[in-house]
Protein backbone atom coordinates (compact mmCIF):
# COMPACT_ATOMS: atom_id res chain seq x y z
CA UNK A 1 17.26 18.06 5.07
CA UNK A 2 15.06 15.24 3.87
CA UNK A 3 17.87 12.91 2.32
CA UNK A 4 20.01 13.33 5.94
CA UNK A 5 16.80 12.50 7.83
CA UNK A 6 16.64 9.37 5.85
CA UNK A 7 20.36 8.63 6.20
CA UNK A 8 19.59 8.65 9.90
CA UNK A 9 16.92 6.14 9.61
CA UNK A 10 18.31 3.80 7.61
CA UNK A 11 21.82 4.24 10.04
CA UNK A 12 19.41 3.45 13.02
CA UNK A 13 17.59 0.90 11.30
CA UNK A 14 21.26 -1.31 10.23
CA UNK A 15 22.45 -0.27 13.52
CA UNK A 16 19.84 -2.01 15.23
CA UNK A 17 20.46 -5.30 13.17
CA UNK A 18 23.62 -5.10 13.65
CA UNK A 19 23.67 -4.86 17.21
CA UNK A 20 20.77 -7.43 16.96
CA UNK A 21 23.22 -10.09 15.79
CA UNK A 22 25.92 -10.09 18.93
CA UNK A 23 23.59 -12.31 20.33
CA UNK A 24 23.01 -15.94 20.14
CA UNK A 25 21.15 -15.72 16.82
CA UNK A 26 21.23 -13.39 14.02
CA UNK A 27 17.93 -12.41 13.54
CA UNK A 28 14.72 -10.08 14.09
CA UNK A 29 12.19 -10.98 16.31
CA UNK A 30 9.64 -10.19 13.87
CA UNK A 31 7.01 -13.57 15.32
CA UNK A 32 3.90 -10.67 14.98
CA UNK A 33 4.05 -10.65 11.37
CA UNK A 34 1.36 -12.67 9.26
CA UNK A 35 2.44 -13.78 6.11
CA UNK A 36 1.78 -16.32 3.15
CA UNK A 37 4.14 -18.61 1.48
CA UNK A 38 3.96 -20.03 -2.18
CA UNK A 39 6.98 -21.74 -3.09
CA UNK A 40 8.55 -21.35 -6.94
CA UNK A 41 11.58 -21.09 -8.87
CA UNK A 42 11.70 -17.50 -8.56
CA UNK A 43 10.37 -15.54 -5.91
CA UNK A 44 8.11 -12.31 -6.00
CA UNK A 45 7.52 -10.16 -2.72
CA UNK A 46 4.16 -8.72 -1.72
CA UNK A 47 3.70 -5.93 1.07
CA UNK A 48 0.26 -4.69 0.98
CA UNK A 49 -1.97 -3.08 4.28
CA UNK A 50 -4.75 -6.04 4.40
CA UNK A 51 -5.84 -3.70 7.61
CA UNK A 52 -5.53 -0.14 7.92
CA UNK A 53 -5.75 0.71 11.70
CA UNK A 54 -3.10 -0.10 14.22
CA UNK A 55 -4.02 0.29 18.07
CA UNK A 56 -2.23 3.01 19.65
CA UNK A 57 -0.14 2.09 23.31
CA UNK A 58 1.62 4.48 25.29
CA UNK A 59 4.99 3.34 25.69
CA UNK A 60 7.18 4.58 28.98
CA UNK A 61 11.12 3.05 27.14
CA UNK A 62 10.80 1.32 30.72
CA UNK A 63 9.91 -2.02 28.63
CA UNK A 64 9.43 -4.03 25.82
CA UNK A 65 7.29 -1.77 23.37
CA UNK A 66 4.17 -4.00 22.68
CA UNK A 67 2.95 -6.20 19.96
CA UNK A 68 1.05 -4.51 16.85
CA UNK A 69 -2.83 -4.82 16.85
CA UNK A 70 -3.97 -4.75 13.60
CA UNK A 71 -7.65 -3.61 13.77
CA UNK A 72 -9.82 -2.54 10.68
CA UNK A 73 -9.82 -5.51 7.80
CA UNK A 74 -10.05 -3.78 4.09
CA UNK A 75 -11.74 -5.16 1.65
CA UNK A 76 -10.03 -3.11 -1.16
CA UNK A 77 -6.35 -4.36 0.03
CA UNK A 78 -7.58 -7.96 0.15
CA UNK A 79 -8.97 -7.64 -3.39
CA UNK A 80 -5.40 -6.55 -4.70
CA UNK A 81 -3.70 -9.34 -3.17
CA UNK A 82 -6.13 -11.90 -5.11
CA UNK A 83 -4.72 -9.47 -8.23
CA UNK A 84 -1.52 -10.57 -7.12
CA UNK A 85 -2.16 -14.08 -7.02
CA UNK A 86 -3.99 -14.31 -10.01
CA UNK A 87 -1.47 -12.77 -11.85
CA UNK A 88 1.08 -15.03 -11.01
CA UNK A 89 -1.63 -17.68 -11.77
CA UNK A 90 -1.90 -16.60 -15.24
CA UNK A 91 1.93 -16.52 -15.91
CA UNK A 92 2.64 -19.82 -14.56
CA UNK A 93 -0.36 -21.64 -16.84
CA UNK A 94 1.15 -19.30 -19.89
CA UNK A 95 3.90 -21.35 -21.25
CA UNK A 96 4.90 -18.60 -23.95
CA UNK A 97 6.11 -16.12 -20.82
CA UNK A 98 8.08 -18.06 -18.65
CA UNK A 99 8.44 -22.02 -19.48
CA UNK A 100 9.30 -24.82 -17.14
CA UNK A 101 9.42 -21.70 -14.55
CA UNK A 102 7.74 -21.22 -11.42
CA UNK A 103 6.75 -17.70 -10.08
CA UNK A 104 6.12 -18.26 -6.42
CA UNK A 105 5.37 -15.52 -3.64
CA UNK A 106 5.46 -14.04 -0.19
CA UNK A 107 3.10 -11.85 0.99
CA UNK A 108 2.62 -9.91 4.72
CA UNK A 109 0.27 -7.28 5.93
CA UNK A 110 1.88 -4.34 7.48
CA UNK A 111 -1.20 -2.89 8.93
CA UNK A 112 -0.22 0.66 7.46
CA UNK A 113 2.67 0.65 10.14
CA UNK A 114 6.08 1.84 8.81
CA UNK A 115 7.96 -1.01 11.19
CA UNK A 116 6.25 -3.47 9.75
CA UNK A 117 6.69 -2.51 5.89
CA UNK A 118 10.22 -2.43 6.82
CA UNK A 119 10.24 -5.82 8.93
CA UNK A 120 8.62 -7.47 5.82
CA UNK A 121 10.46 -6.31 2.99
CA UNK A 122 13.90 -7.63 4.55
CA UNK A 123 11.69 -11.09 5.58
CA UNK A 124 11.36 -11.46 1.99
CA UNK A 125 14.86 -10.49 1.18
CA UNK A 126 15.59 -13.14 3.88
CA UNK A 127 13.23 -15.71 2.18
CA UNK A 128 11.74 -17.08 5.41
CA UNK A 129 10.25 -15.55 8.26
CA UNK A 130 12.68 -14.54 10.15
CA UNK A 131 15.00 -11.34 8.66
CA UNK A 132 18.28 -11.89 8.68
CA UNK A 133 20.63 -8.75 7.53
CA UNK A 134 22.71 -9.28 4.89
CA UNK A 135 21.73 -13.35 4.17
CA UNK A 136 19.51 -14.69 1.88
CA UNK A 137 18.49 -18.45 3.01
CA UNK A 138 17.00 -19.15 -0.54
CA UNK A 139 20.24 -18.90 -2.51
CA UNK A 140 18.93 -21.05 -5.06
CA UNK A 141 15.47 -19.38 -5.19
CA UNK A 142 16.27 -15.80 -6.51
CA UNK A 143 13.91 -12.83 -5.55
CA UNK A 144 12.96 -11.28 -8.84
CA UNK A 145 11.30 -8.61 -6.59
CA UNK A 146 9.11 -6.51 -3.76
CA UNK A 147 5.48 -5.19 -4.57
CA UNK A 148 4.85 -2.29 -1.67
CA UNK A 149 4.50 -0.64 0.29
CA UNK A 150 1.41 1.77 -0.60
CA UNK A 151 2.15 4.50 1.72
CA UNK A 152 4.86 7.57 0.24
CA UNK A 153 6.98 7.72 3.82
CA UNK A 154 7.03 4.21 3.90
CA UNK A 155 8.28 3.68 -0.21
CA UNK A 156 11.30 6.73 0.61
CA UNK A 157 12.75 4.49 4.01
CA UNK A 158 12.36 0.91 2.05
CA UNK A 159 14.03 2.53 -1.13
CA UNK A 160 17.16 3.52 0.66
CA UNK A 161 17.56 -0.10 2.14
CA UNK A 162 16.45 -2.42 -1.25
CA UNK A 163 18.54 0.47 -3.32
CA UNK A 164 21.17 -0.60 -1.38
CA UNK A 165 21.03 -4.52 -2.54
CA UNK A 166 19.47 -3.06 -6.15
CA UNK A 167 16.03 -4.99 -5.40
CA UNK A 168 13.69 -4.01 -7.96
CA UNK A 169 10.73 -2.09 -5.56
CA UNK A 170 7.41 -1.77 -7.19
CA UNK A 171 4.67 0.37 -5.51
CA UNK A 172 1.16 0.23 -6.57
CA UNK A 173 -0.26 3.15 -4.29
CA UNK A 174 3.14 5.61 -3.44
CA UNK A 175 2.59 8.94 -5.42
CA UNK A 176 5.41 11.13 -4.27
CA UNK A 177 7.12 12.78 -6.78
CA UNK A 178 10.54 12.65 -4.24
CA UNK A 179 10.65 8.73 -5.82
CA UNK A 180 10.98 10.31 -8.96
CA UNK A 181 14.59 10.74 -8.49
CA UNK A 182 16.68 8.09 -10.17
CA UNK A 183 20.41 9.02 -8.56
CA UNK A 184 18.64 8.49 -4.98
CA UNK A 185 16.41 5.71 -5.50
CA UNK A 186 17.68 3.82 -8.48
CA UNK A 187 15.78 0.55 -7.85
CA UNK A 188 12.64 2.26 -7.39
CA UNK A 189 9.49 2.09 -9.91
CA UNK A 190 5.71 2.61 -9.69
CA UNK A 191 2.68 1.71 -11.78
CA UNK A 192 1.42 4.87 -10.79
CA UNK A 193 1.86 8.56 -11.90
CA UNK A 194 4.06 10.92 -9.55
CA UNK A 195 2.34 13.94 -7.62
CA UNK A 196 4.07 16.47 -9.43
CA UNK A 197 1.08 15.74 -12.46
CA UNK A 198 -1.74 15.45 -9.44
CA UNK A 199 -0.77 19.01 -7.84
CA UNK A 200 -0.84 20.82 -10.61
CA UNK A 201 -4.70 19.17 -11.88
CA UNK A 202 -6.10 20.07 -8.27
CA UNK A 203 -4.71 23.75 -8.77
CA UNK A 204 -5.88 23.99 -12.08
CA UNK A 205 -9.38 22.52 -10.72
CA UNK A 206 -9.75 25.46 -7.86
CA UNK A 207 -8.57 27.88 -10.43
CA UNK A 208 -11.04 26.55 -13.39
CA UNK A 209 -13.65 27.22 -11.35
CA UNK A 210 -12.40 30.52 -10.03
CA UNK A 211 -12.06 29.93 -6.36
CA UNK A 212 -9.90 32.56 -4.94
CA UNK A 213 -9.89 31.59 -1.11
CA UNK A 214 -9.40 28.23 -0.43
CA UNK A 215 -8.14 26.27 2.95
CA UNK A 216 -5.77 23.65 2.16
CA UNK A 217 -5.83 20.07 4.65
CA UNK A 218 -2.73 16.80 4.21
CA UNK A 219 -1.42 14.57 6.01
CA UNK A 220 1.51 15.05 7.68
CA UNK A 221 3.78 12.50 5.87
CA UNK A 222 5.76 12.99 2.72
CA UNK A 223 2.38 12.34 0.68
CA UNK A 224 0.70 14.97 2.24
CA UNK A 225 3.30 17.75 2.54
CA UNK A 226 4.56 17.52 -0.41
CA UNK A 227 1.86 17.31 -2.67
CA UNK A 228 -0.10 20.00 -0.70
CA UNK A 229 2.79 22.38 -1.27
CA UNK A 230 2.95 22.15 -5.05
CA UNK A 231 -0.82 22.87 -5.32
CA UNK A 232 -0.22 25.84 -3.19
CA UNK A 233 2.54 27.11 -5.22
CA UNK A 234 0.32 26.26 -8.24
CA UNK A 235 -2.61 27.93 -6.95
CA UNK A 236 -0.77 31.08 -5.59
CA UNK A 237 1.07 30.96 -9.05
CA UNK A 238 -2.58 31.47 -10.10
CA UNK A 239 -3.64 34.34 -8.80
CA UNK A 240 -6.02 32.42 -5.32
CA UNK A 241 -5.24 32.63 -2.07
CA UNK A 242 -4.69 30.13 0.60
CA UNK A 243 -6.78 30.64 3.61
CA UNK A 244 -5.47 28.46 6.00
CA UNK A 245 -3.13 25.03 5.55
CA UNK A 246 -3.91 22.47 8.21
CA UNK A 247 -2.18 19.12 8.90
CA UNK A 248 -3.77 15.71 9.64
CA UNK A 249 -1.64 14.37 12.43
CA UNK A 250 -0.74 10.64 12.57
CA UNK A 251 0.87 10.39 15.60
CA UNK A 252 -2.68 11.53 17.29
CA UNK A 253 -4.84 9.08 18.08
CA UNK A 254 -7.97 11.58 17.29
CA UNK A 255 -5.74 13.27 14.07
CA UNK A 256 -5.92 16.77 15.32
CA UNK A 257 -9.78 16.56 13.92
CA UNK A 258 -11.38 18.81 16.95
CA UNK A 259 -8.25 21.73 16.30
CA UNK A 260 -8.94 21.32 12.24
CA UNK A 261 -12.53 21.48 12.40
CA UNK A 262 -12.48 24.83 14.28
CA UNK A 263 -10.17 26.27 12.04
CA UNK A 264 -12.71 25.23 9.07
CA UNK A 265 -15.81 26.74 11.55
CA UNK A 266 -13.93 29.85 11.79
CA UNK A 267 -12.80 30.52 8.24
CA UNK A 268 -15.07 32.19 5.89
CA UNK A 269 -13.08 29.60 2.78
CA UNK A 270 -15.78 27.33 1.82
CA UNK A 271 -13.14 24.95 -0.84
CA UNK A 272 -10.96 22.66 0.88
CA UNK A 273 -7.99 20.81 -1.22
CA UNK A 274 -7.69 17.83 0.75
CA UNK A 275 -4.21 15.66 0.43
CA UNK A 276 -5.14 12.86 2.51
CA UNK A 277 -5.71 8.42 2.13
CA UNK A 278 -9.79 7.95 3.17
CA UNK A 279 -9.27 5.98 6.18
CA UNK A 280 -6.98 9.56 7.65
CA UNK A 281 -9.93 11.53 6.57
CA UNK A 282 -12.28 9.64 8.74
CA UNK A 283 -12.25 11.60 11.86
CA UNK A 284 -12.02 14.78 10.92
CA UNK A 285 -15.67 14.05 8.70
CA UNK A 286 -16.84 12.85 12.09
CA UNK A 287 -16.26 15.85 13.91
CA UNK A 288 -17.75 17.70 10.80
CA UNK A 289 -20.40 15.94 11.06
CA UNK A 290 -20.59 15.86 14.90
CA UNK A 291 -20.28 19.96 14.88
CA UNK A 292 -22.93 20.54 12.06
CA UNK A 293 -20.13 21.80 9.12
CA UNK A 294 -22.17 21.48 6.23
CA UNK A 295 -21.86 22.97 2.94
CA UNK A 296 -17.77 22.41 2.31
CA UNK A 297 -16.85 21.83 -1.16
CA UNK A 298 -13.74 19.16 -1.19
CA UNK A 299 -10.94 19.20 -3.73
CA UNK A 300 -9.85 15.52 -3.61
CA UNK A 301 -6.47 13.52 -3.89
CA UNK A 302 -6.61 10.47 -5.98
CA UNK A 303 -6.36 8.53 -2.63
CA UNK A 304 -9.90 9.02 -1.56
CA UNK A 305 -11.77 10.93 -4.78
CA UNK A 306 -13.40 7.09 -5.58
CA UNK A 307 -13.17 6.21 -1.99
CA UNK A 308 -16.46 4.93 -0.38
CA UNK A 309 -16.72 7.10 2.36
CA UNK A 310 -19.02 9.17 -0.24
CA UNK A 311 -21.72 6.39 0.43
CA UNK A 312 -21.75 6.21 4.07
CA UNK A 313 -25.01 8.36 5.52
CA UNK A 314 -23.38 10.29 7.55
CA UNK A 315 -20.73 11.63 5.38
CA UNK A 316 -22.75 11.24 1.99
CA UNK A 317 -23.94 14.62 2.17
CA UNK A 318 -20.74 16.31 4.32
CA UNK A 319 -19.01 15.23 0.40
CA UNK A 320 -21.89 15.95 -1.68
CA UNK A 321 -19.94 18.25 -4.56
CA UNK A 322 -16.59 16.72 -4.34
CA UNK A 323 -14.43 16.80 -7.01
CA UNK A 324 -10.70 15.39 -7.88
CA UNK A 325 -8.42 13.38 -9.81
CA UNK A 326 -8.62 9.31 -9.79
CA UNK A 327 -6.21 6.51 -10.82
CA UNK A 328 -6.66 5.33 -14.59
CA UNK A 329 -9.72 2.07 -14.46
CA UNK A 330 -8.71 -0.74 -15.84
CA UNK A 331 -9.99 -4.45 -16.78
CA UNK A 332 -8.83 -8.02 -15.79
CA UNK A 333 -10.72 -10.68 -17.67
CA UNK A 334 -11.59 -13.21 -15.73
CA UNK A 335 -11.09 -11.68 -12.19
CA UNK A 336 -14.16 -11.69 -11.05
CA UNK A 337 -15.05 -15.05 -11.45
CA UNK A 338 -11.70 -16.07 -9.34
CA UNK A 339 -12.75 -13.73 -6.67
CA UNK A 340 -15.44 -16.40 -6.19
CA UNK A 341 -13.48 -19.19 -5.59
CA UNK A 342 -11.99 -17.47 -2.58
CA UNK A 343 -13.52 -20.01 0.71
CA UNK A 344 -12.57 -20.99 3.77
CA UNK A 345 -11.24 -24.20 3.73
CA UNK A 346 -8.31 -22.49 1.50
CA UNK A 347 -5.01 -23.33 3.08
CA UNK A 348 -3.29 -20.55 1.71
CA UNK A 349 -3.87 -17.62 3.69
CA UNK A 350 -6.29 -19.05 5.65
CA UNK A 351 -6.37 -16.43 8.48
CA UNK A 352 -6.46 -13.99 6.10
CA UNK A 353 -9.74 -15.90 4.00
CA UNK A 354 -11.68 -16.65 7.91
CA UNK A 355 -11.22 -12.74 8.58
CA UNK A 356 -12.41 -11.40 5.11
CA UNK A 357 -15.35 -14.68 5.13
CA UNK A 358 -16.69 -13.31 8.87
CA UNK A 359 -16.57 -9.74 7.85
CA UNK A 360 -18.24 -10.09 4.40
CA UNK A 361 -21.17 -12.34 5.61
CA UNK A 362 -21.17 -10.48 9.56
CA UNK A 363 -21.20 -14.20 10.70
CA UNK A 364 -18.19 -16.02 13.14
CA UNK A 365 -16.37 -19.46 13.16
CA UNK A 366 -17.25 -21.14 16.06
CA UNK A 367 -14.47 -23.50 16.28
CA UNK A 368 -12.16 -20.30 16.76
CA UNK A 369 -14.09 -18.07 19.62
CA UNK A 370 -15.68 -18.81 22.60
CA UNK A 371 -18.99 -20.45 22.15
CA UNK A 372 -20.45 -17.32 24.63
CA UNK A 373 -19.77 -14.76 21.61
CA UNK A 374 -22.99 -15.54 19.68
CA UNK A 375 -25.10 -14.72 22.62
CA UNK A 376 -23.11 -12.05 23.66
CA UNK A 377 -23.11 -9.93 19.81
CA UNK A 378 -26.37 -11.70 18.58
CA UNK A 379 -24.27 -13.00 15.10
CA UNK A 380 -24.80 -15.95 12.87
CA UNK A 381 -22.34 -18.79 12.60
CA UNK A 382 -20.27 -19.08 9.44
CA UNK A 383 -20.47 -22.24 8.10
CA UNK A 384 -18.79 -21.59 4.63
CA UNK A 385 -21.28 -22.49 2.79
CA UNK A 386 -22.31 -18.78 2.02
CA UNK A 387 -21.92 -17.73 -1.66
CA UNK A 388 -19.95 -14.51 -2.08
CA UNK A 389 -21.60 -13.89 -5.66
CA UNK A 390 -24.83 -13.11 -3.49
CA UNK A 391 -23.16 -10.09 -2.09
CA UNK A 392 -22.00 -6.57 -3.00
CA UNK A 393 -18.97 -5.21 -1.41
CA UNK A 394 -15.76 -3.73 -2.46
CA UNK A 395 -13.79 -6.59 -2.74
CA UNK A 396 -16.24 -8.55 -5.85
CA UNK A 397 -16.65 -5.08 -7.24
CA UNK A 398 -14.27 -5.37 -10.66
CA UNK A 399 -16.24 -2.67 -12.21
CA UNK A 400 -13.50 -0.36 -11.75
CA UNK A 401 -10.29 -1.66 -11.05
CA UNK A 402 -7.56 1.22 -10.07
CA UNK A 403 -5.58 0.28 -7.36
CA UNK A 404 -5.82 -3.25 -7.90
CA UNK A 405 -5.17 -3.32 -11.29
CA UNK A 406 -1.56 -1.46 -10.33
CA UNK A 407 -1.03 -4.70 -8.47
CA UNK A 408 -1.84 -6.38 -11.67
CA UNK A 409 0.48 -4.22 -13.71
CA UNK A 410 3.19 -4.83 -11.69
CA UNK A 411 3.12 -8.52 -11.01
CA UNK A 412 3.36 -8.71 -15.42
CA UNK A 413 5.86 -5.57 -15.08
CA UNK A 414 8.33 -8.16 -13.28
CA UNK A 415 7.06 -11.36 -15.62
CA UNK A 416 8.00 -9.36 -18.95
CA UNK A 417 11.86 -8.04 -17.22
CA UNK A 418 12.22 -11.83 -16.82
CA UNK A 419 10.41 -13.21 -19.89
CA UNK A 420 13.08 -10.42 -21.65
CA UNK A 421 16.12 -12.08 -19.67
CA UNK A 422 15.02 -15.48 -20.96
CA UNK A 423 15.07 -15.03 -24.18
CA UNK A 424 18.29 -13.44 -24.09
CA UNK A 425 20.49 -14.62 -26.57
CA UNK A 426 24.62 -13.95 -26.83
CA UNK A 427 24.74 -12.39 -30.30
CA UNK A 428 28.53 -14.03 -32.05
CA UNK A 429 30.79 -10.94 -32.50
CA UNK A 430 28.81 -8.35 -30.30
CA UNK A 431 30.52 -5.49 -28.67
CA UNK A 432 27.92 -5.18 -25.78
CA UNK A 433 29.22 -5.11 -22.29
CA UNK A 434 25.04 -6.80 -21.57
CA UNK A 435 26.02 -10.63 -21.19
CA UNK A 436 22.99 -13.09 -21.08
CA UNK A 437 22.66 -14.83 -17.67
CA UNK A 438 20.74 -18.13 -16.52
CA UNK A 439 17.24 -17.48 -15.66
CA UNK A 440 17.50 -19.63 -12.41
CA UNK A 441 20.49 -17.47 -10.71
CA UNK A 442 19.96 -13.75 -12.37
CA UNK A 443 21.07 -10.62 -9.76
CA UNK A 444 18.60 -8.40 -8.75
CA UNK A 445 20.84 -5.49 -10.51
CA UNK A 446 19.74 -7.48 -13.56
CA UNK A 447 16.22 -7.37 -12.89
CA UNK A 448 16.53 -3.38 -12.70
CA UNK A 449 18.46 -3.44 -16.21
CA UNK A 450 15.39 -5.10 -18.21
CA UNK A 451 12.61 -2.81 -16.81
């Protein structure tokens, strides 16, 4: 069922580009997308959510569908693409990983939004911005590469197409254990553990602490539903019951919180096992919060068990007692003084840089809004010469790195499957079928094979 619903998409999605091309040009109109360029010998792709809220518009199919708006900026995304970037900084100066070679990238922000995961990836298949099925317009610049997308749903649909073309996909963030398989998704790998592990340590959390009637909450996307469903195999398996299982709708604007929060009123289970990314979570703690539900004891996913909703008033003592599983912490020396140098006047990115620089010092650019906005919100003007090591926020917090150092990881993941094909050296008299190839016009296929 869930392998022919992806066949579909992808069918629909090739279809489209297909049909796209009996025009005048060959291409996507994919002009929303924001994306940096650094050129190099070989190419890296980057698809990370640098904002986590899309507006929702009702569409009537009467007319063109409207532009994404990208809303809520996050700091934690923007800190993993400076992982990215210094990672590729650090192989570059390193002369014993990849000399006289150039790693170079191209990075967009999908927003969270499944069409625009998809519309990047096969931009930086392309190697411009524009996507262009089936053509690359770097021929000479090979694309060792994609880094993305975090979200599960998103990984399965991208899989499919880059399996297709064997482009090595790594994901920092997608936990699924459905990527797992290696006949479906054979260019597929993560620098994270699979679900199956996480499932069974939230059942065996709930039945440590002998909880025997417990409601169960996930989103509805192939994160949610299927980890949710091993833990209540696990935790039926155990001897607990389930109370009630509840689904955190996406497609709602409001997430189904008002329906899930009287199903929590009206149950007598006072454990929740949440499966769920923080920002989901967000309004169904409001309406918590808004109804008076105190008293709840949460059973985490690694996607929000660090998250720092815990610190925000209203919700710090809605999650007072929550437990759950996190991502393995580690360190990048020297990270945190190149999260400093981030300013401004930086060319690359520099949209990206102004939004993160207004938001971390609550101050705005004149030069780009109306001069009427400081009287009318009462804020500051940024004039860049704020100093971001006078602040505290989640993006100069290195004191534990989890999903940003899985950015890390992979960026050197790729570096040592290349650094491996460099060296490569035709042993006189082999019998291996494994031929060395030149470093500057490698397949992607070839990529896979080292990793």
């Amino acid at each position: 069922m869930v392998v022919s619903f992806y066949r579909v998409i992808c069918h629909l999605t090739l279809t489209h580009l297909i049909l796209y091309c009996k025009g005048q040009q060959c291409r996507l109109d994919t002009a929303e997308l924001q994306g940096v360029l650094q050129p190099g010998d070989i190419m890296l792709g980057v698809v990370l959510p640098l904002h986590l809220a899309s507006s929702y518009h009702l569409t009537h199919f009467k007319e063109r569908p409207p532009k994404t708006t990208c809303l809520t900026f996050h700091f934690e995304s923007y800190q993993q693409l400076q992982a990215m970037r210094f990672a590729i900084e650090e192989i570059n100066k390193d002369q014993n990983i990849l000399p006289n070679v150039t790693l170079g990238f191209q990075a967009y922000d999908s927003c969270d939004v499944l069409n625009l995961d998809l519309e990047s990836s096969l931009q930086v298949v392309t190697g411009s911005h524009t996507a262009i099925p089936n053509y690359r317009c770097l021929p000479d610049v090979p694309l060792a590469a994609i880094i993305g997308p975090a979200i599960s749903t998103h990984s399965i649909l991208l899989a499919h197409i880059l399996g297709l073309y064997r482009y090595p996909q790594i994901s920092h963030y997608s936990t699924t254990h459905l990527l797992s398989d290696r006949k479906r998704f054979p260019s597929f790998f993560r620098t994270v553990p699979s679900d199956a592990f996480q499932s069974l340590g939230l059942a065996k959390l709930v039945l440590y602490f002998g909880w025997t009637w417990v409601g169960l909450l996930a989103l509805n996307d192939d994160y949610g539903q299927q980890g949710i469903q091993m833990v209540r195999q696990e935790i039926i398996k155990g001897g607990a019951c389930v109370a009630f299982t509840e689904n955190i709708m996406l497609n709602l604007p409001d997430r189904n919180a008002p329906h899930i929060v009287k199903v929590i009123r009206q149950s007598t289970a006072k454990v929740i096992v949440v499966f769920s990314v923080d920002f989901e979570l967000i309004p169904i703690l409001d309406e918590m919060w808004r109804q008076n539900i105190r008293h709840i004891i949460f059973v985490a996913s690694e996607a929000w068990a660090t998250s720092s909703l815990h610190s925000i008033w209203k919700f710090s003592e809605l999650l007072t007692g929550t437990i759950g599983l996190a991502f393995y912490s580690g360190s990048i020396p020297g990270f945190s003084r190149f999260l400093n140098t981030i300013h401004p006047s930086m060319s690359l990115g520099g949209d990206w840089v102004k939004i993160f620089w207004e938001q971390a010092f609550n101050c705005i650019f004149p030069q780009e809004r109306n001069s009427t906005i400081f009287l009318d919100t009462g804020l500051k003007e940024c004039t860049g010469q704020e100093n971001l090591e006078s602040i505290h926020s989640s993006f100069t917090d290195v004191s534990t790195l989890r999903t940003t150092y899985n950015v890390y990881t992979a960026v050197h993941v790729v570096a040592k499957a290349l650094e491996d094909m460099n060296n490569c050296r035709v042993v006189e008299g082999s019998l291996s079928y494994n031929k060395c190839t030149d470093i500057y016009k490698f397949k992607p296929w070839q990529v896979i094979h080292q990793m």
